[in-house]
C-alpha atoms as a PDB file:
ATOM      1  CA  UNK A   1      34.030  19.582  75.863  1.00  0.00           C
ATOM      2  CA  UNK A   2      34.209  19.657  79.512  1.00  0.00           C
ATOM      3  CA  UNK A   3      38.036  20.510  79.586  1.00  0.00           C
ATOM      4  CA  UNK A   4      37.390  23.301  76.969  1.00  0.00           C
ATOM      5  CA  UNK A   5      34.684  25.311  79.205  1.00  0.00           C
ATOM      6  CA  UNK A   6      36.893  24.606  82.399  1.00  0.00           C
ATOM      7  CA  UNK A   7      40.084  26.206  80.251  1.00  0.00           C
ATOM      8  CA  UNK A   8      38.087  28.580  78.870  1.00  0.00           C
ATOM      9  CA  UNK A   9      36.445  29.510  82.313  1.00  0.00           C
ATOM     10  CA  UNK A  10      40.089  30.043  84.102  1.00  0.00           C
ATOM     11  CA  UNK A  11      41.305  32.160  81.295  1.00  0.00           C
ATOM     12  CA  UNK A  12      38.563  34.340  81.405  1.00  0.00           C
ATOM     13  CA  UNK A  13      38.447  34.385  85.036  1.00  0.00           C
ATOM     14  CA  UNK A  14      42.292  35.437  84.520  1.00  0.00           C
ATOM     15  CA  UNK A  15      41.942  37.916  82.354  1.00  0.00           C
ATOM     16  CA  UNK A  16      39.372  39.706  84.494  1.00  0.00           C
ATOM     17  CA  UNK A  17      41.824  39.853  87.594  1.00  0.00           C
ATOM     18  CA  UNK A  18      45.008  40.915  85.683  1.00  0.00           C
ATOM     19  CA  UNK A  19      42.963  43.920  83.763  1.00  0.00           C
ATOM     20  CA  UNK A  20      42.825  45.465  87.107  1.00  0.00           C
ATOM     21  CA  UNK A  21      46.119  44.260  88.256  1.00  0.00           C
ATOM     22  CA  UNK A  22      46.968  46.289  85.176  1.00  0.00           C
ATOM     23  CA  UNK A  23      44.896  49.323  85.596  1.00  0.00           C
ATOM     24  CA  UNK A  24      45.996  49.822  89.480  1.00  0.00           C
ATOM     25  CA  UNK A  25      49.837  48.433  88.861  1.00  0.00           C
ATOM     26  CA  UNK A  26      49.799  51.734  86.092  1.00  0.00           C
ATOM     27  CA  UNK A  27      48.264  53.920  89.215  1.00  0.00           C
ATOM     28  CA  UNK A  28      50.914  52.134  91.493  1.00  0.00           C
ATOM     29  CA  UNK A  29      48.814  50.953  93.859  1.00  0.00           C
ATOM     30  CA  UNK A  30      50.837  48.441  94.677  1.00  0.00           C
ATOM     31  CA  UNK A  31      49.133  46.442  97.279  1.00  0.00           C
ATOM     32  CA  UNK A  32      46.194  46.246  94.915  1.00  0.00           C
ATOM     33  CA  UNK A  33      47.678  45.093  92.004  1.00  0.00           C
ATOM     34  CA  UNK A  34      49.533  42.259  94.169  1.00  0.00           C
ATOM     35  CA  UNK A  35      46.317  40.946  95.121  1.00  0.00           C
ATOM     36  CA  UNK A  36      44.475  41.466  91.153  1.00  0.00           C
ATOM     37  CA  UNK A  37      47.710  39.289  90.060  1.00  0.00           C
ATOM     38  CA  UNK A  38      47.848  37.107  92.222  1.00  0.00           C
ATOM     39  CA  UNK A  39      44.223  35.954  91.656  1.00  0.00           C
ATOM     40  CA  UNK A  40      44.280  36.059  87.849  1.00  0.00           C
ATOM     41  CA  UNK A  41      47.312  33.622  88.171  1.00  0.00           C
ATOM     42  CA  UNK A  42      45.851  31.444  90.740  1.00  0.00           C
ATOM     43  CA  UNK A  43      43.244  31.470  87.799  1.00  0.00           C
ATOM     44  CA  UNK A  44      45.299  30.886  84.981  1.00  0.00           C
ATOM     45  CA  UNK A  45      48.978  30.520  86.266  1.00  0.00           C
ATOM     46  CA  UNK A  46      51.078  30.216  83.063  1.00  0.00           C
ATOM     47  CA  UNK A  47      50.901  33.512  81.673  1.00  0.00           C
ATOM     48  CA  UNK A  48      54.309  35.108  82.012  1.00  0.00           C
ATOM     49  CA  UNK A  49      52.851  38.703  82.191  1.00  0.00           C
ATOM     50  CA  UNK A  50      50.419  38.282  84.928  1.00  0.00           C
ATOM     51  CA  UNK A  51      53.541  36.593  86.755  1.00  0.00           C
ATOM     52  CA  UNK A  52      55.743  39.632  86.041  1.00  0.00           C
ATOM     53  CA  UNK A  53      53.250  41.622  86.941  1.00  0.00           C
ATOM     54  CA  UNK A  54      52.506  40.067  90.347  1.00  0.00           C
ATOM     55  CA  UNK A  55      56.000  40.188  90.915  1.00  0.00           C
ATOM     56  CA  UNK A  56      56.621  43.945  90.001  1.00  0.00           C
ATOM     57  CA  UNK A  57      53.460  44.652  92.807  1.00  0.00           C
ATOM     58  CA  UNK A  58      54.912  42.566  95.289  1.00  0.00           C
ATOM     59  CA  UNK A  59      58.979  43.760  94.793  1.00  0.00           C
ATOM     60  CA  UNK A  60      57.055  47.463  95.127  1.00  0.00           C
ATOM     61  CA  UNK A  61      55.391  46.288  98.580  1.00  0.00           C
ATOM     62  CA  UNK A  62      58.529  44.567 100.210  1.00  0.00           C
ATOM     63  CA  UNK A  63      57.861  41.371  99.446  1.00  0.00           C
ATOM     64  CA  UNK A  64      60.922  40.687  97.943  1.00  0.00           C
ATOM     65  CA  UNK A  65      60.483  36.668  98.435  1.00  0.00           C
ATOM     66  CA  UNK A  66      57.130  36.065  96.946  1.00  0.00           C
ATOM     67  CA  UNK A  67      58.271  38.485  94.150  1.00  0.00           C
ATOM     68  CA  UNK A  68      61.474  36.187  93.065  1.00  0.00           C
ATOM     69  CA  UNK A  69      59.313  32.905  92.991  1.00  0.00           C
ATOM     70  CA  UNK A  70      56.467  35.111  90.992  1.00  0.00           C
ATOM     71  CA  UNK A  71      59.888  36.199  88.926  1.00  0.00           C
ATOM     72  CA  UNK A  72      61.244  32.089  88.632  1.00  0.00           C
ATOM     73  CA  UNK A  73      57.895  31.316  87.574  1.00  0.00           C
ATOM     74  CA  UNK A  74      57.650  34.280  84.858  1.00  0.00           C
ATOM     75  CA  UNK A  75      61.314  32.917  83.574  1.00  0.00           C
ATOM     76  CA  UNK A  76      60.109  29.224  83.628  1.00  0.00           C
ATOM     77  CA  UNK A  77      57.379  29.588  81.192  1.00  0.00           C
ATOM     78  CA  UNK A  78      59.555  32.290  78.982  1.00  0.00           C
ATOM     79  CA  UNK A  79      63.357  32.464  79.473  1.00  0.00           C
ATOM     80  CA  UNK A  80      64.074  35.626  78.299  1.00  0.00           C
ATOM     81  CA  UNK A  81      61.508  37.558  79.375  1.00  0.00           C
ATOM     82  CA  UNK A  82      63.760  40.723  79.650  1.00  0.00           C
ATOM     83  CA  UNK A  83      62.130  42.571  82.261  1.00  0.00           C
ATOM     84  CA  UNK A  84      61.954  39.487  84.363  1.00  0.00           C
ATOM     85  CA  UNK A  85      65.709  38.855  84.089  1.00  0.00           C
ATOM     86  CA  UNK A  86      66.635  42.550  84.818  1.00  0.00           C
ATOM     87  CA  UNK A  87      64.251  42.786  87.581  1.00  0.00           C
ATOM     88  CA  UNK A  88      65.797  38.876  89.495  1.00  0.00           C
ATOM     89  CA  UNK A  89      69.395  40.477  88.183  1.00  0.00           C
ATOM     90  CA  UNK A  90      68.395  43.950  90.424  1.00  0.00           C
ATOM     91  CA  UNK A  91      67.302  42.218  92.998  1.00  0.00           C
ATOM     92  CA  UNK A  92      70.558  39.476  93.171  1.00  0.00           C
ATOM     93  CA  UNK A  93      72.779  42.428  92.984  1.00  0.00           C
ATOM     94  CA  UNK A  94      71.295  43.857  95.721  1.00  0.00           C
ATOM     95  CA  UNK A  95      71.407  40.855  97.618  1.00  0.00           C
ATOM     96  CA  UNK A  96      75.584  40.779  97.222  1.00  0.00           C
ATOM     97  CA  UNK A  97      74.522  37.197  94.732  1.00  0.00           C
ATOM     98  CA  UNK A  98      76.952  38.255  92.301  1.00  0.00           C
ATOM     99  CA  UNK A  99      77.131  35.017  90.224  1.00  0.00           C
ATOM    100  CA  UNK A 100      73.256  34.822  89.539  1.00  0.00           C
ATOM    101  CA  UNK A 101      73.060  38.824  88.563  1.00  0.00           C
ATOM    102  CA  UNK A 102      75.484  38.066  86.680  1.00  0.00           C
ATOM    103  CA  UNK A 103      74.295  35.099  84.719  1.00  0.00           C
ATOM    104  CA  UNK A 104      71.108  37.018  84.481  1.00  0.00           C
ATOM    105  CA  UNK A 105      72.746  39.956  82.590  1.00  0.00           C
ATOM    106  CA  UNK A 106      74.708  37.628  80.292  1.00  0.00           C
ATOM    107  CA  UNK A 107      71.640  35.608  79.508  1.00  0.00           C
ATOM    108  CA  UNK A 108      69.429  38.727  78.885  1.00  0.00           C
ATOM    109  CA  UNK A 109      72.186  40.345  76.979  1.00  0.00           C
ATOM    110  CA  UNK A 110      72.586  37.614  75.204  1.00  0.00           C
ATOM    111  CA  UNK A 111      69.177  38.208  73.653  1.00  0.00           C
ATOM    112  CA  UNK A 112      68.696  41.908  73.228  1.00  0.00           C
ATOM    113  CA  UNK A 113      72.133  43.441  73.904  1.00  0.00           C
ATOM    114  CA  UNK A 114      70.587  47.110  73.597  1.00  0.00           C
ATOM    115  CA  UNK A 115      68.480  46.952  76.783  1.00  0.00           C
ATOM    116  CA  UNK A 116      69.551  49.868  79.018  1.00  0.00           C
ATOM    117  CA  UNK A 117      68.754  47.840  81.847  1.00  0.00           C
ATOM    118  CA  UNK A 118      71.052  44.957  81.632  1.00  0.00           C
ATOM    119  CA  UNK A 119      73.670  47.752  81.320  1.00  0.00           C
ATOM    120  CA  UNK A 120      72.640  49.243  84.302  1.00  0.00           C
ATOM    121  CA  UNK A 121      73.063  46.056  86.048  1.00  0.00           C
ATOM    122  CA  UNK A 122      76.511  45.102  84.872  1.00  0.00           C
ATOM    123  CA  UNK A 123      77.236  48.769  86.533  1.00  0.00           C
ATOM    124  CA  UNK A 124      75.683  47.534  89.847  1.00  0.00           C
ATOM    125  CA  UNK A 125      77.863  44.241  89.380  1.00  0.00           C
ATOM    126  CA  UNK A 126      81.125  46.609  88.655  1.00  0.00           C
ATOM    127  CA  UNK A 127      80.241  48.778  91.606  1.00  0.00           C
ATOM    128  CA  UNK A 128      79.307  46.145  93.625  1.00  0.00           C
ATOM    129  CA  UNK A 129      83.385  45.032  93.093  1.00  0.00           C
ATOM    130  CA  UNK A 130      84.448  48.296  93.622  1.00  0.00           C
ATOM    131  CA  UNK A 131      85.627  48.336  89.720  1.00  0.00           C
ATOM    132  CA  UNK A 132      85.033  52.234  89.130  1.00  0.00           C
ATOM    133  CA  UNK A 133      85.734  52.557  85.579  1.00  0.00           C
ATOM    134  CA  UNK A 134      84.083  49.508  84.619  1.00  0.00           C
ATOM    135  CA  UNK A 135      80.812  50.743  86.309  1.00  0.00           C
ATOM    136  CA  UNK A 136      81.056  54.145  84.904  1.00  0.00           C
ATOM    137  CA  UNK A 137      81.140  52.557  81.127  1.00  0.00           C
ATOM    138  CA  UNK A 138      78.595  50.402  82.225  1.00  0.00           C
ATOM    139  CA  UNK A 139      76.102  53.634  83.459  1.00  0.00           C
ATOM    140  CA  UNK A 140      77.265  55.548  79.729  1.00  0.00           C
ATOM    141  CA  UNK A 141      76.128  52.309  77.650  1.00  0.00           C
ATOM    142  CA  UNK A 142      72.624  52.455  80.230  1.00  0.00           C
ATOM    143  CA  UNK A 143      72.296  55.927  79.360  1.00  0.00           C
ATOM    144  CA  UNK A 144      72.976  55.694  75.894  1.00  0.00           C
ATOM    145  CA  UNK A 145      70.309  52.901  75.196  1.00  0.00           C
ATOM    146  CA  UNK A 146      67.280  54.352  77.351  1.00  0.00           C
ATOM    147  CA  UNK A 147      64.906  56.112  75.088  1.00  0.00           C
ATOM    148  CA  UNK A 148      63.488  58.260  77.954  1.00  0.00           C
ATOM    149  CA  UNK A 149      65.679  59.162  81.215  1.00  0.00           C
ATOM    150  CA  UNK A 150      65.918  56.770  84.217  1.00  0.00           C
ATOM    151  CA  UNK A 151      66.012  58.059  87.032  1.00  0.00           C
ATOM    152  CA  UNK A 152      68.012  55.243  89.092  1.00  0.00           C
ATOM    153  CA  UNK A 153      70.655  55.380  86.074  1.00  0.00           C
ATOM    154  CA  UNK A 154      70.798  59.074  86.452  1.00  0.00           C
ATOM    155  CA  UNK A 155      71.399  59.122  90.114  1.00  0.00           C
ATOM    156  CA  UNK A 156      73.641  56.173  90.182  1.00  0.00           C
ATOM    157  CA  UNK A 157      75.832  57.965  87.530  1.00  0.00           C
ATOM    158  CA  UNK A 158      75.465  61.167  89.822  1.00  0.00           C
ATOM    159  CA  UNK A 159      76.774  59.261  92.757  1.00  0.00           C
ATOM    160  CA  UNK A 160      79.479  57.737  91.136  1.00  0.00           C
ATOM    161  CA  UNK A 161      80.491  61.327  89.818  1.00  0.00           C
ATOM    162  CA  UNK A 162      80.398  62.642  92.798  1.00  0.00           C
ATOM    163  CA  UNK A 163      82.556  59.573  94.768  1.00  0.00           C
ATOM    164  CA  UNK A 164      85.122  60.497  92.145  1.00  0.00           C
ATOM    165  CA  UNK A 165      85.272  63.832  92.816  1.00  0.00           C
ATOM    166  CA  UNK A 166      83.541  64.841  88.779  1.00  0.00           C
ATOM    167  CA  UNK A 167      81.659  67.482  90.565  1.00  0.00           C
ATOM    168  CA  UNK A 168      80.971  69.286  87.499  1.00  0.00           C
ATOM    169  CA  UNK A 169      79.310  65.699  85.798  1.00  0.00           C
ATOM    170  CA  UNK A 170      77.711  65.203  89.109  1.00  0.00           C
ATOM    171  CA  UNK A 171      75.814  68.405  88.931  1.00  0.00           C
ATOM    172  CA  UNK A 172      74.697  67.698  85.279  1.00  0.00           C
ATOM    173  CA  UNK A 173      73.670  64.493  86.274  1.00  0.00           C
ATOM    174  CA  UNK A 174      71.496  64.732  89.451  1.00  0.00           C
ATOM    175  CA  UNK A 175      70.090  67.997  87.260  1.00  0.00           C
ATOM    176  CA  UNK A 176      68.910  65.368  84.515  1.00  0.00           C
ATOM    177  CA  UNK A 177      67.808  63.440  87.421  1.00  0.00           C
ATOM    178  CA  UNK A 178      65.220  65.770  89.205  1.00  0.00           C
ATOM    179  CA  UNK A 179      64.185  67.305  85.852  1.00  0.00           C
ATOM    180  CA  UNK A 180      62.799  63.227  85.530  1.00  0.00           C
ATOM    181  CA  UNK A 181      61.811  63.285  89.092  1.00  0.00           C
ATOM    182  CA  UNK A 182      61.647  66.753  90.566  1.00  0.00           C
ATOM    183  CA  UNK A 183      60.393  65.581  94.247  1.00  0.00           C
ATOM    184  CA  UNK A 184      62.552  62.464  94.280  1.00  0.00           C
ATOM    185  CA  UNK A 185      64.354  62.561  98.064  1.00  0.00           C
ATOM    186  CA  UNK A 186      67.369  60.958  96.913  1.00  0.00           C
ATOM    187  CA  UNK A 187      68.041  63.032  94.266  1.00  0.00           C
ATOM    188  CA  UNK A 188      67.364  66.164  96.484  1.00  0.00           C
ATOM    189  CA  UNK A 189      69.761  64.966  98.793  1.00  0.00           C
ATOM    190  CA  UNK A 190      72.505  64.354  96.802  1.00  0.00           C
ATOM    191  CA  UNK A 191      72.409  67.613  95.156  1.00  0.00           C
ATOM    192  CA  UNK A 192      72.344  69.211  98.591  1.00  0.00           C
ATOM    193  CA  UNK A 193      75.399  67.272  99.225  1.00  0.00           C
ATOM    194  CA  UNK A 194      77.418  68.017  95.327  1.00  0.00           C
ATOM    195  CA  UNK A 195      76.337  71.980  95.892  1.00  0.00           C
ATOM    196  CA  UNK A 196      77.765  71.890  99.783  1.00  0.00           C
ATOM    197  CA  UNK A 197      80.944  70.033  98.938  1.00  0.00           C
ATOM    198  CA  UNK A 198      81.331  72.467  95.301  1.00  0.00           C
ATOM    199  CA  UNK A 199      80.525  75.479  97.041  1.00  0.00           C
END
């Protein structure tokens, strides 16, 4: 009896914490939901969604560190959590860890092939070895299997256009881009940049 009320206790103590993590990680308040998450698993800590979501706070705050071990410990209790293994695949890539993006794409593709995101990441692992063509398939599969446009997709594909001289796609692109995201600085930028060097 006494292990029911203490589990019983933690879980709703958990649930408390990550229903605000929840309601300020949608208002991206991202210092705020850290903190909501990272009580509600210090609560409870085997509930792969209050993990990701700790992680997705703390990745949004610079903590890139505490957000992989919140991301190890989201793929520990569920494997192919496919947000979890895009988000560690991102972050590898980033990082130059080719091998581990890599496995991470594989393993979550392995699962649900039709997730834009692991397509976006094998074009980050393509770029990443200056294979052009390879990335550029990679972006079209992305773009083809997002349901709503992504904006990092979009401007990757715009920037890869635009490296290849495709000033015409590049235009389209960053256009899809900032019709998504109309105050985003990157995009802004680079369509300064496609307009100056099109004329």
């Amino acid at each position: 009896l006494y292990f029911q009320v203490s589990f019983s206790w933690a879980l709703l103590g958990g649930h408390l914490h990550a229903h605000n993590g929840r309601i300020t990680l949608e208002n991206e308040q991202w210092e705020e939901a850290a903190w909501y998450y990272a009580r509600a698993n210090r609560w409870f800590p085997y509930n792969q969604h209050w993990l990701y979501g700790q992680a997705t706070a703390q990745l949004n705050t610079g903590q890139i560190n505490e957000a992989l071990l919140a991301l190890e410990q989201t793929l520990k209790y569920s494997p192919y959590y496919g947000a979890a293994l895009s988000s560690v695949g991102h972050e590898m890539a980033k990082a130059g860890n080719i091998e581990v993006a890599r496995a991470m794409a594989e393993q979550g593709e392995a699962v649900t092939p039709e997730f834009w995101s692991y397509h976006f990441l094998d074009a980050l692992i393509a770029l990443n070895g200056q294979d052009r063509a390879a990335g550029a398939e990679a972006l079209v599969r992305s773009r083809h299997y997002s349901m709503t446009p992504v904006v990092q997709v979009l401007q990757t594909s715009a920037q890869l256009s635009f490296a290849m001289q495709d000033l015409n796609v590049a235009r389209y692109t960053v256009e899809q881009g900032l019709s998504a995201s109309p105050t985003s600085p990157e995009l802004l930028q680079l369509r300064g940049q496609i307009y100056h060097t099109g004329g």
